[in-house]
C-alpha atoms as a PDB file:
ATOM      1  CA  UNK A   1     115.983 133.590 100.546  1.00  0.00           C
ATOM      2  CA  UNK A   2     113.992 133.516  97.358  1.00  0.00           C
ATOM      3  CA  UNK A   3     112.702 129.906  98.045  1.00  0.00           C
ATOM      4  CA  UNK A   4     111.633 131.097 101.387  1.00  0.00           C
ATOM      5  CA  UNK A   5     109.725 133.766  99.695  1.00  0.00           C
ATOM      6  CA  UNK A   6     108.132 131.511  97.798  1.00  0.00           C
ATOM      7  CA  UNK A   7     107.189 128.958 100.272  1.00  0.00           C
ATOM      8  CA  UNK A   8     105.353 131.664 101.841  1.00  0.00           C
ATOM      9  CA  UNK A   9     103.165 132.790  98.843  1.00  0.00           C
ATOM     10  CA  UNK A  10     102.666 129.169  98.472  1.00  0.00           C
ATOM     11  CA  UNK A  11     101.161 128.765 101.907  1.00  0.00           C
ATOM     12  CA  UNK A  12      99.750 131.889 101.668  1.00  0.00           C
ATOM     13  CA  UNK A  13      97.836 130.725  98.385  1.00  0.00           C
ATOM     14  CA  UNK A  14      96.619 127.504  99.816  1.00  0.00           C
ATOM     15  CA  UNK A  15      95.610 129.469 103.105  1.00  0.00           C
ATOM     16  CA  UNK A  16      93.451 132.322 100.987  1.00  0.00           C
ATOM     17  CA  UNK A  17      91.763 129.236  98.656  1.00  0.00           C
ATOM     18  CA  UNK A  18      91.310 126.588 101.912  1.00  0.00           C
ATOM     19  CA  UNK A  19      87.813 128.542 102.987  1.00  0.00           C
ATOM     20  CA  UNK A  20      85.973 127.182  99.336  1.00  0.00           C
ATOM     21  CA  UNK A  21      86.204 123.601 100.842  1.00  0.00           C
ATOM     22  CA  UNK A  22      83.473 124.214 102.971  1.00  0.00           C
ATOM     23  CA  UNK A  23      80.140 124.637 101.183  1.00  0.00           C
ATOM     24  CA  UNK A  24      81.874 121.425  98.897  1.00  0.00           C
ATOM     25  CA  UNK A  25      82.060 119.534 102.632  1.00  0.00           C
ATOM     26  CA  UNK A  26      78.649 120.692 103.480  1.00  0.00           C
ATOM     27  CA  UNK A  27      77.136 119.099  99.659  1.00  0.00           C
ATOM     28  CA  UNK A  28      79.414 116.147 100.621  1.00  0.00           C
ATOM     29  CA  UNK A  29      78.136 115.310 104.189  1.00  0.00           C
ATOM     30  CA  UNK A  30      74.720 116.029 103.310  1.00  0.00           C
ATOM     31  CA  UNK A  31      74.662 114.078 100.766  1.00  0.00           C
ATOM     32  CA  UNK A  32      76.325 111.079 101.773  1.00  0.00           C
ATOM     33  CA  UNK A  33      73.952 111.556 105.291  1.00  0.00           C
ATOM     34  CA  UNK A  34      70.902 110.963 102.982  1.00  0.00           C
ATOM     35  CA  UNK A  35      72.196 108.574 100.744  1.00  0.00           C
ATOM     36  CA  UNK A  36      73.423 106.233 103.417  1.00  0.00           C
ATOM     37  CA  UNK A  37      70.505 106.604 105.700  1.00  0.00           C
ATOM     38  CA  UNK A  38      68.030 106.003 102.670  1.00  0.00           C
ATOM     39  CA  UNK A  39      69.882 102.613 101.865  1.00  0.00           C
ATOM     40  CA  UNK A  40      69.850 101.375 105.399  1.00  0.00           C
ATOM     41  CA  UNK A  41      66.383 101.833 105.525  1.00  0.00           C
ATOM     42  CA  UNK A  42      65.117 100.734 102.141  1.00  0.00           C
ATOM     43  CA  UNK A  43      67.480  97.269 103.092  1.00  0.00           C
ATOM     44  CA  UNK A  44      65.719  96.786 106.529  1.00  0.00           C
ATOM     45  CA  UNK A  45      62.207  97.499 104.734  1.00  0.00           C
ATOM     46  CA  UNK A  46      61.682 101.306 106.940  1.00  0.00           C
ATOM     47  CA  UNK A  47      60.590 102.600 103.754  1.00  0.00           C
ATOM     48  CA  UNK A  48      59.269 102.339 100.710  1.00  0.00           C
ATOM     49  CA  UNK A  49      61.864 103.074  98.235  1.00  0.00           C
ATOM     50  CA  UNK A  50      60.011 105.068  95.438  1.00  0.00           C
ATOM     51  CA  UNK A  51      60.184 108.851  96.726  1.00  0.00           C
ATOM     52  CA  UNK A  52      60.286 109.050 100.541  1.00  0.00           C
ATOM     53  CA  UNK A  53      60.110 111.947 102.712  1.00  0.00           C
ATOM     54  CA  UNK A  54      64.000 113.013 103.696  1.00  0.00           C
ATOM     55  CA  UNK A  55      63.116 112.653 107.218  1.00  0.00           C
ATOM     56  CA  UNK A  56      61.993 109.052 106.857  1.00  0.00           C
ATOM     57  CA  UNK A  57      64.957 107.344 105.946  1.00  0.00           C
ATOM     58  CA  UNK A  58      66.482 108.240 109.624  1.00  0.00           C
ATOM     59  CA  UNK A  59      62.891 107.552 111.407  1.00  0.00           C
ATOM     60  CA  UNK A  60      63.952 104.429 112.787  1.00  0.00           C
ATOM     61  CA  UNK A  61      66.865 102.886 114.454  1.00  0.00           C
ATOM     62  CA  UNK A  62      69.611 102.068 113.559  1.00  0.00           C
ATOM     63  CA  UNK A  63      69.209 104.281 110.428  1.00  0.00           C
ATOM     64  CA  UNK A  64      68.319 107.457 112.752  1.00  0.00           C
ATOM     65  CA  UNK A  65      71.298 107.476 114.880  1.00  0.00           C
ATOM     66  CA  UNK A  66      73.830 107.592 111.228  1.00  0.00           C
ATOM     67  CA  UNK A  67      71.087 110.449 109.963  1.00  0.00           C
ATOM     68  CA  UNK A  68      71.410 112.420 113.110  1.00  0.00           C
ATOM     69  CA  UNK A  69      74.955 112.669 113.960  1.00  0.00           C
ATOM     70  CA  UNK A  70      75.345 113.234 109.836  1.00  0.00           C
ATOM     71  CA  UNK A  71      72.708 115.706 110.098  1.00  0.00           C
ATOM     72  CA  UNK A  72      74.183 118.065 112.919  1.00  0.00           C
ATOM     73  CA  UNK A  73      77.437 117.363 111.132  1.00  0.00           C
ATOM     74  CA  UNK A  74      75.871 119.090 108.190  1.00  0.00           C
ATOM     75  CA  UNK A  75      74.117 122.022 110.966  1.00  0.00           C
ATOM     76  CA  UNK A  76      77.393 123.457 111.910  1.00  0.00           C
ATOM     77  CA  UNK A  77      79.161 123.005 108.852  1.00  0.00           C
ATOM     78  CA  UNK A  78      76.008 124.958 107.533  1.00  0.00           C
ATOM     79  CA  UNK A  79      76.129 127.766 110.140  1.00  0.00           C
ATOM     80  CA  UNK A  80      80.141 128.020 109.241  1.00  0.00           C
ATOM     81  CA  UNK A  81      79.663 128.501 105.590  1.00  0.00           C
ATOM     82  CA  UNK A  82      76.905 131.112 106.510  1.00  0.00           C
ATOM     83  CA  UNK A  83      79.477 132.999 108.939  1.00  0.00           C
ATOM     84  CA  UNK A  84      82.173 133.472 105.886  1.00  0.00           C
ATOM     85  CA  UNK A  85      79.566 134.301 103.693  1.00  0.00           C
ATOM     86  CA  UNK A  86      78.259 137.120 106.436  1.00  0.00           C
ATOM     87  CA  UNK A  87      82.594 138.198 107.251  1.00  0.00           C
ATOM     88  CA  UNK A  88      82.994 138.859 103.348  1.00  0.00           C
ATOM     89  CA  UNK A  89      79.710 140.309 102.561  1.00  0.00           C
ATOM     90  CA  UNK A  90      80.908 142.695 105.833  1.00  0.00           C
ATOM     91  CA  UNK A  91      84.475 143.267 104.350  1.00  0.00           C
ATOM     92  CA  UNK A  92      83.178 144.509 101.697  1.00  0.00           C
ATOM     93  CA  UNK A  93      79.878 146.418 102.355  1.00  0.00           C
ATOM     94  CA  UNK A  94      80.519 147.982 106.554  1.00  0.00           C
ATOM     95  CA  UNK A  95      80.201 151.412 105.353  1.00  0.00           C
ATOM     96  CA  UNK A  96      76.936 150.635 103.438  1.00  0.00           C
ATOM     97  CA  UNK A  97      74.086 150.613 106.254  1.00  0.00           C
ATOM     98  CA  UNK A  98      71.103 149.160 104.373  1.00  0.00           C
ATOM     99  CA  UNK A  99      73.893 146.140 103.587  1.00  0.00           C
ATOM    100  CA  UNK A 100      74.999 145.852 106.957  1.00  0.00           C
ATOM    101  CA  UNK A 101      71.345 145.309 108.364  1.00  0.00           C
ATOM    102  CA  UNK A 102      70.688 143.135 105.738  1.00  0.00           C
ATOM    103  CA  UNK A 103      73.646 140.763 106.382  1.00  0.00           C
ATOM    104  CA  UNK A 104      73.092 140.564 109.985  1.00  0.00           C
ATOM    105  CA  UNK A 105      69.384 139.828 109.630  1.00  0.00           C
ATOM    106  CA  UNK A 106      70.248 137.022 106.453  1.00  0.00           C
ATOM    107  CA  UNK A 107      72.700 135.910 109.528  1.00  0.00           C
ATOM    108  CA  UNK A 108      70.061 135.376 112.195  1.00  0.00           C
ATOM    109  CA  UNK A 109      67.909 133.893 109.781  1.00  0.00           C
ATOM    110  CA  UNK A 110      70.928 131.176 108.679  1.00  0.00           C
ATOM    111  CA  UNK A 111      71.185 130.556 112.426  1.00  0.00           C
ATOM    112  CA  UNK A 112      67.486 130.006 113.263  1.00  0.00           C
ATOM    113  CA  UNK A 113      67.757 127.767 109.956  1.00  0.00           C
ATOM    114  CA  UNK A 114      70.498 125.788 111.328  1.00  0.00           C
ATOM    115  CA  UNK A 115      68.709 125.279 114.319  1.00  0.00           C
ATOM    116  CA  UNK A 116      65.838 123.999 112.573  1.00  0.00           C
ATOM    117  CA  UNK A 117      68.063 121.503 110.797  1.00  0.00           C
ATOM    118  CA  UNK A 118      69.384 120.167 114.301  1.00  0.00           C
ATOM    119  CA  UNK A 119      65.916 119.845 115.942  1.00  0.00           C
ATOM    120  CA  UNK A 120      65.064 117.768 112.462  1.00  0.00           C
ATOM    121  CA  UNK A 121      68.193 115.446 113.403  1.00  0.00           C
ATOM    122  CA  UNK A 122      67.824 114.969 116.975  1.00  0.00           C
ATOM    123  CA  UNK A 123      64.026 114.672 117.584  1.00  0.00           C
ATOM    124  CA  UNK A 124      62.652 111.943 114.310  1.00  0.00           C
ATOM    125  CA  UNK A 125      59.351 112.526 112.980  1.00  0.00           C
ATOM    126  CA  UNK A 126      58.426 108.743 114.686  1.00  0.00           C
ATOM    127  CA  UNK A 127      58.434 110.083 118.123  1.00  0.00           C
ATOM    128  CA  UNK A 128      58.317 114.078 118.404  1.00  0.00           C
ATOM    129  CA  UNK A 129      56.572 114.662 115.618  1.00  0.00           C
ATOM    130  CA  UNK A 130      55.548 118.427 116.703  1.00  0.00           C
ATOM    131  CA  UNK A 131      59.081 119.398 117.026  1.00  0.00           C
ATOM    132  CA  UNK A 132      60.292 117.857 113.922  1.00  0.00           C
ATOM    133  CA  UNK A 133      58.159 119.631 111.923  1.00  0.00           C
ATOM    134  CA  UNK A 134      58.668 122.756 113.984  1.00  0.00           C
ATOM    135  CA  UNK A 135      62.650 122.315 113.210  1.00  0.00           C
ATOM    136  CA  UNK A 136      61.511 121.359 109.269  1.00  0.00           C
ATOM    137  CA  UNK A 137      59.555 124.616 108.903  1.00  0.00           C
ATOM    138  CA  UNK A 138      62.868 126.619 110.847  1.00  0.00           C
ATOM    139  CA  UNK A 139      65.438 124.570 108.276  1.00  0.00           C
ATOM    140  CA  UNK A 140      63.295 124.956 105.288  1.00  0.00           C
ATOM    141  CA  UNK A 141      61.120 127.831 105.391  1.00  0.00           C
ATOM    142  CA  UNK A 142      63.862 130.326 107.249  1.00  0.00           C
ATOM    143  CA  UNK A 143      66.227 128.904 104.707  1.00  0.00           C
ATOM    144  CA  UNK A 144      64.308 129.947 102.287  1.00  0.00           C
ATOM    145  CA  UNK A 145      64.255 133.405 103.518  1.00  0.00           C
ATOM    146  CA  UNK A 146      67.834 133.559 104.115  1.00  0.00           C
ATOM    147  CA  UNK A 147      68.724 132.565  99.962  1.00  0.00           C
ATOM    148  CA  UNK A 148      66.384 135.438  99.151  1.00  0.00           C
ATOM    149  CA  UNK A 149      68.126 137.987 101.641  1.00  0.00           C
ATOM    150  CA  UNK A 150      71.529 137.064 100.055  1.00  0.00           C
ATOM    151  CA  UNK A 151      70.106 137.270  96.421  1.00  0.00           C
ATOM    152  CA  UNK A 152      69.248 140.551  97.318  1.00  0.00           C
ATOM    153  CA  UNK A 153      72.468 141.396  98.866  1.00  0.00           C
ATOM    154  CA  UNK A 154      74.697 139.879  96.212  1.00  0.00           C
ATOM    155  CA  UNK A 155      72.143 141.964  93.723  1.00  0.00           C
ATOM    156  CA  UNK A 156      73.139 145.494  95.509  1.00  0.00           C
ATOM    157  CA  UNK A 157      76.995 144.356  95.331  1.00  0.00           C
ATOM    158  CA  UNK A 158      76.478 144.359  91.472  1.00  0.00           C
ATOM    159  CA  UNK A 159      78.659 145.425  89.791  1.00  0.00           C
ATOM    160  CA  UNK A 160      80.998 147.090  92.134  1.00  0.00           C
ATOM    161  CA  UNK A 161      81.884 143.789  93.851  1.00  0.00           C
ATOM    162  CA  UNK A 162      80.185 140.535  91.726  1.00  0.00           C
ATOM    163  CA  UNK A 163      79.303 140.036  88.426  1.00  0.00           C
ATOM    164  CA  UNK A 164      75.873 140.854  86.935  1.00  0.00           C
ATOM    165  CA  UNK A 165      75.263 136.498  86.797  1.00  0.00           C
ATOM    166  CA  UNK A 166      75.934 135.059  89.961  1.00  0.00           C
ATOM    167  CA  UNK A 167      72.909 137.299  91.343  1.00  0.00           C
ATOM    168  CA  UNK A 168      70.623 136.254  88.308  1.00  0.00           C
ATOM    169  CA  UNK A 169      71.955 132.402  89.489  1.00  0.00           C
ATOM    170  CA  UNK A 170      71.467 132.945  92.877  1.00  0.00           C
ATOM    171  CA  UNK A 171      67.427 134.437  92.407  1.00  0.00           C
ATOM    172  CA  UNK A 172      66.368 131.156  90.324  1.00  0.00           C
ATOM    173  CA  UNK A 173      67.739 129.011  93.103  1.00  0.00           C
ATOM    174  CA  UNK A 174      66.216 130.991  95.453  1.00  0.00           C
ATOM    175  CA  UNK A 175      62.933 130.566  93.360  1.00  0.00           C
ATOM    176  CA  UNK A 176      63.369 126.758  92.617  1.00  0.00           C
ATOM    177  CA  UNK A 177      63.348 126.314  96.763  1.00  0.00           C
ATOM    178  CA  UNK A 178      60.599 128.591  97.287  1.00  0.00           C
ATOM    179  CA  UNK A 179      58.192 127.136  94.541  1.00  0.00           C
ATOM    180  CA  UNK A 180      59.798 123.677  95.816  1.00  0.00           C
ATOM    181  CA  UNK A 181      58.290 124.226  99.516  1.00  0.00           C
ATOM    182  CA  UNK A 182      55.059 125.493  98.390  1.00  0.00           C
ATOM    183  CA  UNK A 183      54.594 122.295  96.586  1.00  0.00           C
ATOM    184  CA  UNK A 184      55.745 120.182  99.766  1.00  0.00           C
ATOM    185  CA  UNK A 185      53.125 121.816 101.458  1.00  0.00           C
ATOM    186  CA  UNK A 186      50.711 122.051  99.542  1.00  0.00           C
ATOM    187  CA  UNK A 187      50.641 118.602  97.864  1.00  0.00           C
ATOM    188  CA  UNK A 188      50.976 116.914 101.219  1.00  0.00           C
ATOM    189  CA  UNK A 189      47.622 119.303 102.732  1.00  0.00           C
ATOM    190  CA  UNK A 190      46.127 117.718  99.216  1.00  0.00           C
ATOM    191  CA  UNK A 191      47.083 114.088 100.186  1.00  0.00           C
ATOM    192  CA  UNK A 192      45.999 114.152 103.441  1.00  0.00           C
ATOM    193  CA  UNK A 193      42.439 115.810 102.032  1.00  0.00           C
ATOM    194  CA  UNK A 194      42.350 112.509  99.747  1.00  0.00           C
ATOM    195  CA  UNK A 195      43.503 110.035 102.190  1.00  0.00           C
ATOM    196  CA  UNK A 196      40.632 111.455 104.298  1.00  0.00           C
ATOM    197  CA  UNK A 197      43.021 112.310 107.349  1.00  0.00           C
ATOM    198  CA  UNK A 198      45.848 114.169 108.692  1.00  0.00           C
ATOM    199  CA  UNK A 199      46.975 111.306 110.356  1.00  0.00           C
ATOM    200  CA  UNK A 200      48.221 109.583 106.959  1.00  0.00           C
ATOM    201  CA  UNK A 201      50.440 112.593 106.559  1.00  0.00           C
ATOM    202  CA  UNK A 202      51.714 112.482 109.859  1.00  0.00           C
ATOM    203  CA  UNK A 203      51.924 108.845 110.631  1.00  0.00           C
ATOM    204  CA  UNK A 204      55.393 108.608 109.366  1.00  0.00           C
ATOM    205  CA  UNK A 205      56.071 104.879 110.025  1.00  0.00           C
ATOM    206  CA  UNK A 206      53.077 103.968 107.413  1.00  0.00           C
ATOM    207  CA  UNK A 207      54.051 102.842 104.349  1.00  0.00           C
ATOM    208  CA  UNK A 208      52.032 104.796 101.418  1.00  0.00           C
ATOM    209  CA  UNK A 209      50.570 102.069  98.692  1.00  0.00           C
ATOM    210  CA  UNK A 210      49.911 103.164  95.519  1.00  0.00           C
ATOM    211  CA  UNK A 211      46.327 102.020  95.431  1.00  0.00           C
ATOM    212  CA  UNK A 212      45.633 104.448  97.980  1.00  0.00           C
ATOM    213  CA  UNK A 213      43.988 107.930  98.086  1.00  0.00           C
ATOM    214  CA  UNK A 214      45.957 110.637  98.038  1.00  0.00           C
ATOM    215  CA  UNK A 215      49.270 108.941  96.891  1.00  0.00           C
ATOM    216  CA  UNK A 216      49.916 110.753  93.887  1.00  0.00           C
ATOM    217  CA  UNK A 217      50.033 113.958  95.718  1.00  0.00           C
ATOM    218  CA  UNK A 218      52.013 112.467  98.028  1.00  0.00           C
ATOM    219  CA  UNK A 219      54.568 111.644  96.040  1.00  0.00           C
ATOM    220  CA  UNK A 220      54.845 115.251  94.556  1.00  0.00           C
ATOM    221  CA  UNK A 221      55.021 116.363  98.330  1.00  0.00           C
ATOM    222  CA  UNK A 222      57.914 114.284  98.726  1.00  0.00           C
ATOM    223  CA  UNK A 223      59.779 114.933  95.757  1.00  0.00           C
ATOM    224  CA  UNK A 224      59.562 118.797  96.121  1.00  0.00           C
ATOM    225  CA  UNK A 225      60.987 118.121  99.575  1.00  0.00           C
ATOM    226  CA  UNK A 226      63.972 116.861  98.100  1.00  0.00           C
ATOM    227  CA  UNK A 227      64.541 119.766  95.859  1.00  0.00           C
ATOM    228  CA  UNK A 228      64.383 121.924  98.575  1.00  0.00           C
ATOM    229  CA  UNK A 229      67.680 119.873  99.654  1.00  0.00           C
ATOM    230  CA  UNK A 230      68.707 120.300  96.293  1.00  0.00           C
ATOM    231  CA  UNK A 231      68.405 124.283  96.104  1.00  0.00           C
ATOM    232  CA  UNK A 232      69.840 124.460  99.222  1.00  0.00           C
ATOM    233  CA  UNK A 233      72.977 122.665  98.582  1.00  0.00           C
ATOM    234  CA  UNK A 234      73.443 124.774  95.129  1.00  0.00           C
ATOM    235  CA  UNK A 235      73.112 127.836  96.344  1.00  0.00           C
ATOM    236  CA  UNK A 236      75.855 127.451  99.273  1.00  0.00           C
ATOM    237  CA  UNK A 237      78.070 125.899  96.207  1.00  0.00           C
ATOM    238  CA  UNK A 238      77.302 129.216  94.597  1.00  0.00           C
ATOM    239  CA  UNK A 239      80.029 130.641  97.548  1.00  0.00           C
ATOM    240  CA  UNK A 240      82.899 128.141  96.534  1.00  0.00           C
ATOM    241  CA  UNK A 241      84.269 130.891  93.695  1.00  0.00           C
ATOM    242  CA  UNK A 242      83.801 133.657  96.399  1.00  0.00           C
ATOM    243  CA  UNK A 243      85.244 131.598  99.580  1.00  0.00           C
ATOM    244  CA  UNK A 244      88.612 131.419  97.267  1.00  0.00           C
ATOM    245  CA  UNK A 245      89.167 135.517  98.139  1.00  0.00           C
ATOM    246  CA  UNK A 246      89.369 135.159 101.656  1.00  0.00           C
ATOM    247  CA  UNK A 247      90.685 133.824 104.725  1.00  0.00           C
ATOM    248  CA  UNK A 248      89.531 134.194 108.371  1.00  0.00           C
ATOM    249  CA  UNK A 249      92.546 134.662 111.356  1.00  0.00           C
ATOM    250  CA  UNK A 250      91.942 134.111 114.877  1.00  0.00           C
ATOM    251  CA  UNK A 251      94.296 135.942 116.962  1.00  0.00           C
ATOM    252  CA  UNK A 252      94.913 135.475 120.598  1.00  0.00           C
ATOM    253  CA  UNK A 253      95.807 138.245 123.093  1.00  0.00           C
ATOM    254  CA  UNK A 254      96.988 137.236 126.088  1.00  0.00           C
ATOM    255  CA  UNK A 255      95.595 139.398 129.758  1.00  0.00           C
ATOM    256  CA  UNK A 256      98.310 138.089 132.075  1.00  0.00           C
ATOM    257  CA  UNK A 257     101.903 136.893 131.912  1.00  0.00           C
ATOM    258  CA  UNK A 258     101.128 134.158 134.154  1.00  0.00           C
ATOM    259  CA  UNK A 259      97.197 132.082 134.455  1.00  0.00           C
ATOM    260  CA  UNK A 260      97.294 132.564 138.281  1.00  0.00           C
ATOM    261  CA  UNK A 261      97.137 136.624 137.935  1.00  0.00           C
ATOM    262  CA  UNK A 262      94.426 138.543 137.229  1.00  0.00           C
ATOM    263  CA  UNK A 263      93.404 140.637 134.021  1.00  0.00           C
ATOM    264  CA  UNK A 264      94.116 143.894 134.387  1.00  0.00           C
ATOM    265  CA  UNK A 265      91.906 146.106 131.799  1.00  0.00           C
ATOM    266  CA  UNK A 266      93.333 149.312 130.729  1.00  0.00           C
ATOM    267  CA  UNK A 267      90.991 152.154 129.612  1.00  0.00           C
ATOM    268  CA  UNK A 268      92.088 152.977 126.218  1.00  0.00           C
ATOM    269  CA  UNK A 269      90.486 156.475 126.658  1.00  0.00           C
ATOM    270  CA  UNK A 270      87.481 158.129 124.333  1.00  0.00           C
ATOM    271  CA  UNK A 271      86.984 156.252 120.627  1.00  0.00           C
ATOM    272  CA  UNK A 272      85.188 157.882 117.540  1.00  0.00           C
ATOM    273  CA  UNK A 273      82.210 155.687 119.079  1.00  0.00           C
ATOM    274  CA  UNK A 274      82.110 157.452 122.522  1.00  0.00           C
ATOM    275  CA  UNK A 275      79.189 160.096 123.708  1.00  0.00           C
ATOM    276  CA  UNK A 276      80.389 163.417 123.593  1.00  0.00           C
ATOM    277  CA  UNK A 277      80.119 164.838 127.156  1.00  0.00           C
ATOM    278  CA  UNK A 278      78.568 167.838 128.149  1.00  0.00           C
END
């Protein structure tokens, strides 16, 4: 009887930790999505190989079909870590109303972010450019937005709930992606200015030489990209220590004894949430 006791605690312990494996998948998939695609296309000669944008080492086949399946992998696994993140944040913090708006709208925002990482995957900057950059600005700009709303969150948990440092971690993470897109930006408005052009930003196949206007620029464009990537993937590493305190059940409740009958729904009567009748 004791063993069986503790062969449950045992599961139960790998159960309650199993949840911090997630934002580590997400760093892992990511990375080895970028890594991979970058090598196939430095190899086939894509790309130059000094500082390119993300987005160009999966521009052309066969590199772009490895970067987008990778890529959506990395989406959902994304949008999962966000949903734990928003289920303990909610454990926690339901009774405090400012919290609760501001975990649902830090939510939506992961969501729209998410999206914008999909539409980055499935539509390459070499053929639908407008929507690329529309799902770049949603993945990087939103998420953004959505490390600042949990900053903020984990900031009004201190110190009932977190510790006075993981907020103070979280803000200059936050800060290094924020100051990182600016730079993107703005270095790449600047290299386009020099190169005389918008179309040498947004001709993605072109190689950039270093003998041309603009390239220096250019390369600080595309190196603050990739520390956007970078910020990113720290701050949803910051969760691993958290994700170890909880676990997630899905229970089913079955309608019908039998899947040719038809739910029957009983009505429970008035809840604390029902109008009070006249």
């Amino acid at each position: 009887m004791h063993d069986m006791d503790g062969e449950e605690n045992h599961s139960y312990e790998k159960m309650r930790s199993a949840l911090c494996w997630l934002p580590i998948l997400l760093a892992i998939v990511t990375v080895i999505c970028f890594s991979v695609s970058y090598i196939f296309a430095v190899v086939r000669g894509d790309i130059n190989a000094f500082w390119p944008y993300i987005s160009d080492t999966g521009g052309q086949e066969p590199e772009s079909c490895l970067f987008g399946q990778l890529l959506n992998f990395s989406a959902f696994l994304a949008m999962a870590t966000m949903y734990v993140r928003f289920k303990l944040v909610q454990a926690f913090n339901n009774y405090d109303r400012s919290l609760r708006i501001l975990n649902k709208v830090a939510l939506f925002m992961g969501a729209l972010s998410s999206l914008g990482v999909s539409l980055v995957a499935n539509f390459q900057d070499t053929y639908v450019v407008s929507v690329h950059l529309t799902g770049a600005f949603m993945a990087f700009g939103i998420g953004v937005v959505y490390c600042f709303l949990h900053t903020v969150i984990t900031r009004k948990m201190y110190p009932m709930y977190n510790n006075r440092s993981i907020w103070i971690l979280r803000f200059f993470i936050s800060l290094l992606g924020l100051v990182s897109l600016i730079l993107t930006f703005v270095f790449a408005s600047i290299a386009s200015a020099q190169a005389g052009s918008i179309a040498q930003v947004t001709d993605f196949s072109k190689k950039w030489n270093a003998t041309e206007p603009g390239f220096d620029e250019h390369i600080v464009s595309t190196m603050s990209e990739w520390m956007i990537g970078v910020a990113f993937l720290s701050f949803f590493l910051t969760y691993v220590k958290d994700f170890q305190k909880i676990t997630i059940r899905i229970l089913p409740e079955l309608l019908v004894s039998h899947l040719d009958e038809t739910p029957i729904v009983f009505n429970s009567g008035p809840t604390e949430r029902t109008g009070l009748l006249a």
